[in-house]
Protein backbone atom coordinates (compact mmCIF):
# COMPACT_ATOMS: atom_id res chain seq x y z
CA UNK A 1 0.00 0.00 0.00
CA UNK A 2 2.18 2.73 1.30
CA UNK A 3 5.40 1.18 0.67
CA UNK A 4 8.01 3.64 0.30
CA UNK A 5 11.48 3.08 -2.67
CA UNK A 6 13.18 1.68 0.71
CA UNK A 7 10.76 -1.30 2.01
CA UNK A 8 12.99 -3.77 1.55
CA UNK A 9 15.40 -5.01 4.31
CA UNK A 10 15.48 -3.72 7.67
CA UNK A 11 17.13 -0.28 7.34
CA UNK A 12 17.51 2.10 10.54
CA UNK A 13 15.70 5.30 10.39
CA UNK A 14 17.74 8.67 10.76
CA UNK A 15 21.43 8.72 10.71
CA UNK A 16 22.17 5.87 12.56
CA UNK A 17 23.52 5.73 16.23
CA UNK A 18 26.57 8.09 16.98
CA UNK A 19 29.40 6.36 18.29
CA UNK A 20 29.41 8.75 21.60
CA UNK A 21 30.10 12.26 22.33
CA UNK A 22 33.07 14.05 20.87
CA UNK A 23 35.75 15.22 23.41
CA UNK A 24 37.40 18.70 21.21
CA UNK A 25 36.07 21.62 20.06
CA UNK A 26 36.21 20.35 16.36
CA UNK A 27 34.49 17.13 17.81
CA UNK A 28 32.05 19.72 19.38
CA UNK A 29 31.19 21.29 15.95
CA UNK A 30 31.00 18.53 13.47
CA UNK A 31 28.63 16.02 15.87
CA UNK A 32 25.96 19.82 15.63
CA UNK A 33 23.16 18.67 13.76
CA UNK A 34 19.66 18.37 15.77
CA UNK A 35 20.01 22.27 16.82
CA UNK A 36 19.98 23.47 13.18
CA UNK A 37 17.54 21.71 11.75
CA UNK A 38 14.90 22.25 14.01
CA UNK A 39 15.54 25.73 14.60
CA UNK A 40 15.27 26.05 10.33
CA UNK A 41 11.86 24.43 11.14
CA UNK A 42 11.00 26.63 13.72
CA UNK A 43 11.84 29.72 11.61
CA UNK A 44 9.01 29.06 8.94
CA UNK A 45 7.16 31.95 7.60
CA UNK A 46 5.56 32.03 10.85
CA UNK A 47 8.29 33.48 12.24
CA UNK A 48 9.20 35.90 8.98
CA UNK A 49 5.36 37.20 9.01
CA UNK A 50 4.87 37.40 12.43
CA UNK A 51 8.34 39.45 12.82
CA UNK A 52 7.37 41.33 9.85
CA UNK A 53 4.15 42.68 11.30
CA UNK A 54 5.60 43.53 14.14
CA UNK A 55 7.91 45.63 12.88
CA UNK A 56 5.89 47.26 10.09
CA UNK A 57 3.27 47.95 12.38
CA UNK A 58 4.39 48.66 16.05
CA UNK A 59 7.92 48.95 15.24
CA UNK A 60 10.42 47.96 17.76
CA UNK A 61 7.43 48.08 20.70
CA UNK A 62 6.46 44.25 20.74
CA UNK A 63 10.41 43.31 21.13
CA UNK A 64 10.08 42.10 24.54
CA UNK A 65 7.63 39.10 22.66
CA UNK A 66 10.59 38.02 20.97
CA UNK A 67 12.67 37.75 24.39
CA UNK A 68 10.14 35.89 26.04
CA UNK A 69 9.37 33.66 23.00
CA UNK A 70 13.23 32.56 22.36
CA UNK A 71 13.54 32.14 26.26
CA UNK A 72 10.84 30.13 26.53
CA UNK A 73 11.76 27.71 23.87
CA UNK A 74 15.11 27.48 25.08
CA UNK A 75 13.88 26.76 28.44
CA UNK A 76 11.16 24.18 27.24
CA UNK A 77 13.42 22.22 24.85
CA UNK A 78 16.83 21.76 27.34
CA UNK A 79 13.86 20.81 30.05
CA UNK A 80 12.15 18.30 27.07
CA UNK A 81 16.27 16.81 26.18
CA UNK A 82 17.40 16.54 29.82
CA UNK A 83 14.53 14.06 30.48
CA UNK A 84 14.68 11.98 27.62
CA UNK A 85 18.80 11.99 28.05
CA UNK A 86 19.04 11.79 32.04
CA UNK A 87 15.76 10.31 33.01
CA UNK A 88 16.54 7.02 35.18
CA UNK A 89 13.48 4.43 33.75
CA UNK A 90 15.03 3.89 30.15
CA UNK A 91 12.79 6.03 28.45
CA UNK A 92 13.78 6.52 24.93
CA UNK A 93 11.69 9.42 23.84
CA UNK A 94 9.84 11.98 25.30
CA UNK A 95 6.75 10.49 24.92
CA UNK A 96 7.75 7.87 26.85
CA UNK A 97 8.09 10.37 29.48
CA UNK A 98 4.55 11.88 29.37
CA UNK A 99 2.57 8.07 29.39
CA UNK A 100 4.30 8.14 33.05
CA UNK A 101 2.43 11.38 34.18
CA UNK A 102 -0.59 10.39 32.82
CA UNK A 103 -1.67 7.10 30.00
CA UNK A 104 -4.00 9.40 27.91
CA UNK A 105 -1.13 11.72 27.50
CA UNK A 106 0.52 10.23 24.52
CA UNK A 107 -2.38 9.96 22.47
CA UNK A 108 -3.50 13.72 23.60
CA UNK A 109 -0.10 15.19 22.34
CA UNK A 110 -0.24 12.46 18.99
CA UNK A 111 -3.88 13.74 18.25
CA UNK A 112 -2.99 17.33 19.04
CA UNK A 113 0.71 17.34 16.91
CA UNK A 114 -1.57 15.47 13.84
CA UNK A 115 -4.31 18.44 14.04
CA UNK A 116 -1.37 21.54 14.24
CA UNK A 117 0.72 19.65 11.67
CA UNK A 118 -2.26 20.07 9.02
CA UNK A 119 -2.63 23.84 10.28
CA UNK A 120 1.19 23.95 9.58
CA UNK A 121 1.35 22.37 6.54
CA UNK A 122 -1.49 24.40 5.38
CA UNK A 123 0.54 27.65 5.42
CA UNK A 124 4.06 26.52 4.86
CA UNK A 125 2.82 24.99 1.45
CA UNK A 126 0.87 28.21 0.99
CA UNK A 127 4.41 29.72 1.62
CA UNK A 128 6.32 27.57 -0.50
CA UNK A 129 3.97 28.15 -3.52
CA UNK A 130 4.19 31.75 -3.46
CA UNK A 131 7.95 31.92 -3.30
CA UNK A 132 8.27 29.65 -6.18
CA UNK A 133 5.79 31.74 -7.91
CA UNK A 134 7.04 35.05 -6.95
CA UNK A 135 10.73 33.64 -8.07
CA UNK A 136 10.05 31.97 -11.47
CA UNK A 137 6.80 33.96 -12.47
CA UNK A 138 8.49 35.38 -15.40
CA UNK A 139 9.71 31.86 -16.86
CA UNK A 140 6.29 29.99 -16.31
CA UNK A 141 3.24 32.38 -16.10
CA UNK A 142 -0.11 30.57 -14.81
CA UNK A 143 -2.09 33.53 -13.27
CA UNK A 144 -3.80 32.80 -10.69
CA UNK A 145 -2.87 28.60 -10.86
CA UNK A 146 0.95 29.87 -10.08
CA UNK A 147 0.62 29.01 -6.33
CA UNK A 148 -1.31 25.73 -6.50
CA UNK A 149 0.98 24.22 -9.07
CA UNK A 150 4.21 25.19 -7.36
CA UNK A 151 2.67 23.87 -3.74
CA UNK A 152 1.99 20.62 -5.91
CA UNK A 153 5.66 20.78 -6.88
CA UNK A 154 7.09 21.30 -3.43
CA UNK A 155 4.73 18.78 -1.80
CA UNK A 156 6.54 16.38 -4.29
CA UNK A 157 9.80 16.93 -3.43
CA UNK A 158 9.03 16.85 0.30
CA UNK A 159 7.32 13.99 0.26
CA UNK A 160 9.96 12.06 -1.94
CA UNK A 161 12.70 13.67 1.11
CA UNK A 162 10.06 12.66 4.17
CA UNK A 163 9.28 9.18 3.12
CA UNK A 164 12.96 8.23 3.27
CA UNK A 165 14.61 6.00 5.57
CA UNK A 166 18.33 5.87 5.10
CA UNK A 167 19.95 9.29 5.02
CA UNK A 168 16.83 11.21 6.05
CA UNK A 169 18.55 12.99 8.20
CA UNK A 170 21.46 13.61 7.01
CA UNK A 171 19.38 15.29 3.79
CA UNK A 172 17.80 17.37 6.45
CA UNK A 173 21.10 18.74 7.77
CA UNK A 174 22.21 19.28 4.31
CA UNK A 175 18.70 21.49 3.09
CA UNK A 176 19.03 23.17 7.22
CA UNK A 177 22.58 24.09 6.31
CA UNK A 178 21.54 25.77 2.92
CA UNK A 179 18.96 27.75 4.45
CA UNK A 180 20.70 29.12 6.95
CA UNK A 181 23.37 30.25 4.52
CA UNK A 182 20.64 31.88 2.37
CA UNK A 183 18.77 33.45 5.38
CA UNK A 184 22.06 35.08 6.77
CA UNK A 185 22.71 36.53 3.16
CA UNK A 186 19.34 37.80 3.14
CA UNK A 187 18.54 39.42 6.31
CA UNK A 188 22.49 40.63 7.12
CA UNK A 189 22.87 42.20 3.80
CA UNK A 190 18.95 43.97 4.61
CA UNK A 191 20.15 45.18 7.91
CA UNK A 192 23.20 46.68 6.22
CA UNK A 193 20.87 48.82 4.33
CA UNK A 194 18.17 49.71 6.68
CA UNK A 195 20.77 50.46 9.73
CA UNK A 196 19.74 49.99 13.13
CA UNK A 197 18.20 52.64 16.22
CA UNK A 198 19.71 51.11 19.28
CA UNK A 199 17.88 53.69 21.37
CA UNK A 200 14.23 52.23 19.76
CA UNK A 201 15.65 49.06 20.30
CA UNK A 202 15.82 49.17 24.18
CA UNK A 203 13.08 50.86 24.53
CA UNK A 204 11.31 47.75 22.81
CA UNK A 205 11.91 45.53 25.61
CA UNK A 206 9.79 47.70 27.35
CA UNK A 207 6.49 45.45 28.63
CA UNK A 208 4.23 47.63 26.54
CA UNK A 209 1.22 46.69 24.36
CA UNK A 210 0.38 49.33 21.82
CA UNK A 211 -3.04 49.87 20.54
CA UNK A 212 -3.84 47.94 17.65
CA UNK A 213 -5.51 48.33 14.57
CA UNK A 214 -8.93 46.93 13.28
CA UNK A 215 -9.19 43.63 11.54
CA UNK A 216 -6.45 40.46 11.87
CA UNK A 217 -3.47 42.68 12.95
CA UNK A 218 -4.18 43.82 16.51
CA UNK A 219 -1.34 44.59 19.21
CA UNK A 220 -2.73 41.58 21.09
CA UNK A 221 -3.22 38.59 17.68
CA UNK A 222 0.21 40.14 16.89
CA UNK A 223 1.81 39.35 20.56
CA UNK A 224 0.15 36.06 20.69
CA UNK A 225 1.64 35.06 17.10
CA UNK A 226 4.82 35.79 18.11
CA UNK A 227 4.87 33.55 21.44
CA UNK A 228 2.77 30.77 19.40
CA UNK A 229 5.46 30.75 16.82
CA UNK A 230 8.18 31.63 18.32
CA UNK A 231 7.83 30.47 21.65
CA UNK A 232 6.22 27.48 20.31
CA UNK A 233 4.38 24.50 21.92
CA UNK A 234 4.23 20.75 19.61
CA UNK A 235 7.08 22.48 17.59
CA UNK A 236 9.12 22.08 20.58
CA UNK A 237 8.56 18.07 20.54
CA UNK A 238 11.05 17.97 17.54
CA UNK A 239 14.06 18.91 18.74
CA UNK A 240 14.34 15.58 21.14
CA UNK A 241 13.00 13.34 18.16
CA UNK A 242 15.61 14.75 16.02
CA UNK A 243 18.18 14.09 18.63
CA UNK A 244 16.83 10.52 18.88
CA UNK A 245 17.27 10.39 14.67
CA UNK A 246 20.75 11.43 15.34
CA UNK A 247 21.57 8.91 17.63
CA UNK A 248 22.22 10.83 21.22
CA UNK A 249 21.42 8.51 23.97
CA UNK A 250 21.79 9.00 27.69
CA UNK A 251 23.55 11.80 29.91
CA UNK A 252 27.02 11.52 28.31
CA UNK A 253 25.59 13.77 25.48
CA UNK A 254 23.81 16.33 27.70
CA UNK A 255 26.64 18.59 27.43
CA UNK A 256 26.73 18.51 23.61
CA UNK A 257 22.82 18.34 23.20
CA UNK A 258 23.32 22.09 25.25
CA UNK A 259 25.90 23.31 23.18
CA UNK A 260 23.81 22.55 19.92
CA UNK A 261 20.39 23.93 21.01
CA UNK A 262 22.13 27.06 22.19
CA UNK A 263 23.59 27.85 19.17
CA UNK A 264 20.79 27.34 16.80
CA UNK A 265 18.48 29.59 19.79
CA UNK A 266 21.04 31.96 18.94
CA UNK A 267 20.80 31.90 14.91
CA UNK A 268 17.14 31.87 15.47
CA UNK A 269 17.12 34.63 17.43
CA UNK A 270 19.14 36.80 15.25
CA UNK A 271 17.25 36.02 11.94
CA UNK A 272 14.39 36.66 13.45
CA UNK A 273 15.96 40.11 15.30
CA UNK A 274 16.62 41.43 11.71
CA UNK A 275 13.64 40.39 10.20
CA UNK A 276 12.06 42.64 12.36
CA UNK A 277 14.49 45.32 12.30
CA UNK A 278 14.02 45.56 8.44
CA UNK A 279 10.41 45.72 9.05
CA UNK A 280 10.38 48.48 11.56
CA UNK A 281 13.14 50.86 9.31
CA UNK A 282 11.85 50.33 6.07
CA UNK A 283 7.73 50.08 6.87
CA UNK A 284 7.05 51.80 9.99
CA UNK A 285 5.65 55.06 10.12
CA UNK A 286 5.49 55.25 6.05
CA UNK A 287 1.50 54.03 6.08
CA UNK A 288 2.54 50.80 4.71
CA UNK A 289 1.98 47.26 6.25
CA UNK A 290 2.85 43.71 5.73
CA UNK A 291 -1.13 42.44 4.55
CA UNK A 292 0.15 40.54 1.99
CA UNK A 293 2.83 39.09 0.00
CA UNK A 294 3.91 42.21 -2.29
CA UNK A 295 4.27 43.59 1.55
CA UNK A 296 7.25 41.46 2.07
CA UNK A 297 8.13 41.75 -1.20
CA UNK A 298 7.95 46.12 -0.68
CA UNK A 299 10.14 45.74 2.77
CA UNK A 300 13.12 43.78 1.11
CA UNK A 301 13.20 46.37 -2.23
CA UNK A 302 13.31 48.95 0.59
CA UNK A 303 16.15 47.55 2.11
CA UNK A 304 18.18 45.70 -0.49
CA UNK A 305 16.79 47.26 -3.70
CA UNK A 306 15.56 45.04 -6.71
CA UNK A 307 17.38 42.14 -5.32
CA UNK A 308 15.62 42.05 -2.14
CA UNK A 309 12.42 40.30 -3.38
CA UNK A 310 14.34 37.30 -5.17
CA UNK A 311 16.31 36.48 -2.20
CA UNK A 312 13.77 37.10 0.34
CA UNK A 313 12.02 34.50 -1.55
CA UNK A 314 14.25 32.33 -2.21
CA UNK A 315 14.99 32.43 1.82
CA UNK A 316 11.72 31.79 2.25
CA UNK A 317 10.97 28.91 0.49
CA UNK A 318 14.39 26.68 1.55
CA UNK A 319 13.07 27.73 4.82
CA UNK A 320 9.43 26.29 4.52
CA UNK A 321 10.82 22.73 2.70
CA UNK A 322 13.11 22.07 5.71
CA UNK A 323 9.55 22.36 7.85
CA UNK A 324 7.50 20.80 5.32
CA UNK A 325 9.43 17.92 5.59
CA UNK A 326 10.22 17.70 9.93
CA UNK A 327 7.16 18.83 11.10
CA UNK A 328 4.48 15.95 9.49
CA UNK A 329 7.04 12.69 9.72
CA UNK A 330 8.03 13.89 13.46
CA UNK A 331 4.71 14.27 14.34
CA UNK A 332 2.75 11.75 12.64
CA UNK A 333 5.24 9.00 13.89
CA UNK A 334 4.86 10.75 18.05
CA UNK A 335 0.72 9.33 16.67
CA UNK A 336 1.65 5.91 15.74
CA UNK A 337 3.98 5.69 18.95
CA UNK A 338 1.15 6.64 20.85
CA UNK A 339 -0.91 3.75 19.15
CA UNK A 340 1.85 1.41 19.99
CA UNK A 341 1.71 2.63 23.74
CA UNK A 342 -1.62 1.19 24.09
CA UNK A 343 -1.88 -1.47 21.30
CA UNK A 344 2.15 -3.20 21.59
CA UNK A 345 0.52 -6.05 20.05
CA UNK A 346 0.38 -3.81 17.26
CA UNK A 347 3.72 -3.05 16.79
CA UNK A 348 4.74 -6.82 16.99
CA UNK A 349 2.24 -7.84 14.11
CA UNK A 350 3.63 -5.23 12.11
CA UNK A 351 7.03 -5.96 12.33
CA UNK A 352 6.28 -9.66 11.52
CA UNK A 353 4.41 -9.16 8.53
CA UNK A 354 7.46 -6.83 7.20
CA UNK A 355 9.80 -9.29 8.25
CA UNK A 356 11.87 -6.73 10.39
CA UNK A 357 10.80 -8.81 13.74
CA UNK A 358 14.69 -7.08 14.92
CA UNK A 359 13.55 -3.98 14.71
CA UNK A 360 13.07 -1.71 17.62
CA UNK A 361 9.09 -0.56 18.71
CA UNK A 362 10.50 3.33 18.34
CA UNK A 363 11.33 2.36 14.07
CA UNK A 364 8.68 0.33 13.41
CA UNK A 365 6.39 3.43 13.19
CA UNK A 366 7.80 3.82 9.04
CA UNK A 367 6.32 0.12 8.43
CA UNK A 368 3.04 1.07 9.76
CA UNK A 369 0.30 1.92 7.06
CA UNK A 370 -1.85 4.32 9.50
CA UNK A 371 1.90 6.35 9.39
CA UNK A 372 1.89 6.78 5.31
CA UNK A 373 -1.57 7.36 5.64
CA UNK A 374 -2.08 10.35 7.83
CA UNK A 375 1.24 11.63 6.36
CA UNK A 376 0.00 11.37 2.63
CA UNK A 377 -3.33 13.45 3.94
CA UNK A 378 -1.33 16.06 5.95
CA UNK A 379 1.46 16.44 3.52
CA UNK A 380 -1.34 16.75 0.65
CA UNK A 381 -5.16 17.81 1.30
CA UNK A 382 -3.66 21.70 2.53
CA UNK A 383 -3.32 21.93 -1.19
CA UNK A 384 -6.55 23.37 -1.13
CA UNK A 385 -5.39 26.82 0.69
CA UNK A 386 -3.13 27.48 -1.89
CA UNK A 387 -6.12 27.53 -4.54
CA UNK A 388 -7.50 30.69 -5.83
CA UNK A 389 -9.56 32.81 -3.55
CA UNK A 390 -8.49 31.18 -0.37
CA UNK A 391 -7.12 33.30 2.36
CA UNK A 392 -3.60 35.39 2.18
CA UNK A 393 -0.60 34.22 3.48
CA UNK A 394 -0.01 36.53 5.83
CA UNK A 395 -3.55 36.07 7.17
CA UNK A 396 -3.31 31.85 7.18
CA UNK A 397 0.09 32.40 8.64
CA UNK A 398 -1.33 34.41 11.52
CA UNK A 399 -4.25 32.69 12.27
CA UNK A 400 -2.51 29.13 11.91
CA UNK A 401 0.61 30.48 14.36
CA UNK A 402 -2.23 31.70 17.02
CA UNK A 403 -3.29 27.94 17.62
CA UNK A 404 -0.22 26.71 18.61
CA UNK A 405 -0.73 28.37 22.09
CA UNK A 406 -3.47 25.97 22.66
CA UNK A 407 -1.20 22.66 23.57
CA UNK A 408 1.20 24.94 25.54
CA UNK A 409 -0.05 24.59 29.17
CA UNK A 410 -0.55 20.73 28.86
CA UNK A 411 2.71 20.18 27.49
CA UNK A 412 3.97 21.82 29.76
CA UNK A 413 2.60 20.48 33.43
CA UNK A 414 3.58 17.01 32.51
CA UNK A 415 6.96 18.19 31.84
CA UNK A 416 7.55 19.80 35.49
CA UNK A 417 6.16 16.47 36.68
CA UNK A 418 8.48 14.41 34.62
CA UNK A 419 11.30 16.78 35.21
CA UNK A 420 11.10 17.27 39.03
CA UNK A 421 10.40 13.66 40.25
CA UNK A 422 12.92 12.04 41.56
CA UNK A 423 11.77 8.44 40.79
CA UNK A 424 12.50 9.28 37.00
CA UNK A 425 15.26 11.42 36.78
CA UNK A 426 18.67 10.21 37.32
CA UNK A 427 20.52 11.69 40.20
CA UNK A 428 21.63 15.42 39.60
CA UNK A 429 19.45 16.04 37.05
CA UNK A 430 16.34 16.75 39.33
CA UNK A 431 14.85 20.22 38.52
CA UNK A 432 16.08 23.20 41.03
CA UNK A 433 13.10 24.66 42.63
CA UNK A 434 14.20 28.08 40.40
CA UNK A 435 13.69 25.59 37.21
CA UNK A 436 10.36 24.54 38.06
CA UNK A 437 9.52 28.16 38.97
CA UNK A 438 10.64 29.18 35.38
CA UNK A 439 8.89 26.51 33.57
CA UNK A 440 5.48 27.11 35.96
CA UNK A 441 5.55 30.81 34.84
CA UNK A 442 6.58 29.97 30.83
CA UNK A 443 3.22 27.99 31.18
CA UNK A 444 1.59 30.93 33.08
CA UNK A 445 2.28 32.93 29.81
CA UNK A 446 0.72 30.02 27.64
CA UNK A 447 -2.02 30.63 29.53
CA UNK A 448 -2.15 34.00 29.19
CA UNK A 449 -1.24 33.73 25.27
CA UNK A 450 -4.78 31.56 25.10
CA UNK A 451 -6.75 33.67 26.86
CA UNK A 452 -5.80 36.67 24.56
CA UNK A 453 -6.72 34.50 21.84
CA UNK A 454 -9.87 32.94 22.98
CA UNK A 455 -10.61 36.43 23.55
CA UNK A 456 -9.85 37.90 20.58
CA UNK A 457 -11.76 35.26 18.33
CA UNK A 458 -14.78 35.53 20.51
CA UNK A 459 -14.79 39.19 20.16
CA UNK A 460 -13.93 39.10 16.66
CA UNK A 461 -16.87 36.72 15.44
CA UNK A 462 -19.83 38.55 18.24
């Protein structure tokens, strides 16, 4: 049925397992993998339109969302990786972790990650098509069937990447380390242009929320974009999935699984830092707005000049693939693992009909037909909002970023109870009081984030 070029044999998914942790600095810097890729997934056009209407709207006055966003995902993902590295029961994922707080838990977060990574897929292919469109527009001209063939051709290529076993990874480091090259060229060579008020940009981390404006861009759908996808919530679940992929296993790799998420928090931070720098010099103030695509388009001609466009585009698309293809695989297989937590007998029956009975229960998942299933309809049915007379980007962008706030507090409490008992961790690696304080108070502003929300839809459609 859903057989993929690889069925045959018994081939191990991701990279394979490392053969331990490096012990140099070069060591150090060639085992870096995990923290790149998933922080190129993180920084999908979420990221570029939420930082964009920031900027072009409020200028540098919503900054402190951006401190509070990267914090919190740092926070949240070194909390999610110390458990599944130091916890003391032999849990292999961080799954595993949340069945022990509660049994309905894995399913929750597998039914949850499913339903976001359709809302995700449904504006990163919206993304991708318009890039592609914007870029080769004057080779191929299809009107208003531009978007909707290019999203067909990207969904294609994703698929063909996704639905690999051997070297999956390792083509996801290679597509992460593109699009970082092409986002610093981008964005660097913008901020050399537009220039940069340091005096506006400290008074930005000022806790101040401007008035908004009528319609989808208000102060407060703005803010709560930003946290949602920035800060994050089931995005967060990839970095320690990716780090199982790469083959980091127990507390000898804690120290390089920190070195590697802070440096891609940092790259994230600063792409997104001068996304919304550009914004804010070239946009705010001058009546204009990022409400659509030729928005983006108007900021980077600003900045750059008639290169801008091409290579914001072209940053924009590399950046949307590398989610395209994480997001749905990582989160479709967290479904099926959930399925296996309460059906094992499943996972046995499959691995004897494929004849990989040595396979592990955490790579059976890419044997299972209920994975190619779901994956074929998320990966392909969001076609449909890249069709003509569906909703913007930047609007679909928005509105799809704004639900991610809604699996933040759950995800959360079970990770302060995983993290601060001591029957699962392994000694030392107990939270501090001050880290469950931190982590109670990130999900405090989850909270807060879906209240705003709930809010704002309820006074939006009454």
């Amino acid at each position: 049925m859903h057989n993929t070029p690889e069925e045959k044999g018994a081939p191990v998914v991701g990279s394979g397992a490392s053969s331990g942790p490096p012990n140099n600095l070069a060591g150090y810097i060639k085992s870096m993998g995990p923290g790149i890729v998933v922080v190129m997934s993180w920084l999908g056009t979420g990221d570029f339109i939420s930082a964009s209407v920031s900027g072009s709207t409020f200028g540098y006055a919503l900054l402190w969302t951006l401190l509070i966003a990267v914090f919190s995902r740092y926070f949240i993902v070194s909390a999610m990786s110390k458990y599944q590295l130091c916890n003391a029961v032999g849990d292999e994922t961080i799954l595993d972790g949340y069945g022990r707080v509660w049994k309905g838990f894995p399913m929750y977060l597998g039914i949850t990650t499913c339903v976001l990574g359709f809302v995700y897929v449904s504006f990163l292919l919206l993304a991708a098509g318009t890039a592609l469109d914007q870029l080769f527009r004057n080779v191929i001209s299809l009107g208003g069937w531009g978007i909707p063939f290019w999203a067909v051709v990207t969904i294609v290529a994703a698929f063909w990447l996704a639905s690999r076993r051997r070297g999956h990874f390792r083509g996801l480091e290679i597509v992460a380390q593109i699009t970082m090259a092409v986002l610093v060229l981008c964005f660097l060579t913008a901020l050399i242009g537009t220039g940069l008020d340091f005096s506006k940009l400290l008074g930005g981390l000022a806790f101040d929320l401007p008035p908004g404006e009528a319609g989808y861009i208000t102060a407060i759908s703005t803010a709560v974009g930003l946290i949602g996808a920035v800060g994050g919530s089931a995005a967060n679940l990839l970095y320690p999935y990716l780090m199982h992929e790469k083959g980091w296993r127990g507390k000898e790799y804690r120290k390089l699984q920190r070195a590697d998420l802070q440096f891609g928090t940092l790259v994230m931070f600063g792409l997104v830092l001068a996304v919304w720098v550009v914004a804010a010099e070239t946009l705010h103030g001058s009546g204009q707005g990022v409400d659509s695509e030729a928005g983006l388009a108007r900021m980077m001609e600003e900045a750059i000049g008639p290169a801008g466009p091409p290579i914001m585009w072209c940053a924009i698309f590399f950046t949307v693939f590398n989610n395209i293809v994480t997001q749905p695989r990582v989160f479709v297989r967290m479904f099926v693992e959930s399925i296996y937590k309460s059906r094992p007998e499943r996972a046995e029956r499959i691995r004897a009909r494929r004849g990989v009975s040595g396979l592990s229960e955490k790579e059976t998942f890419s044997y299972d037909p209920i994975f190619w299933t779901i994956l074929t309809v998320i990966m392909t049915v969001p076609i449909i909002f890249s069709m003509p007379g569906m909703p913007g980007i930047v609007v679909v962008t928005l509105l799809g970023n704004s639900f991610n706030v809604l699996t933040v507090p759950a995800i959360i409490v079970g990770l302060i109870v995983m993290t601060s008992r001591k029957d699962l961790m392994s000694t030392g690696y107990v939270n501090k009081w001050w880290e469950t304080a931190i982590l109670g108070l990130i999900g405090a502003v989850g909270l807060w984030a879906t209240y705003e929300l709930v809010g704002s839809i309820f006074t939006a459609l009454f």
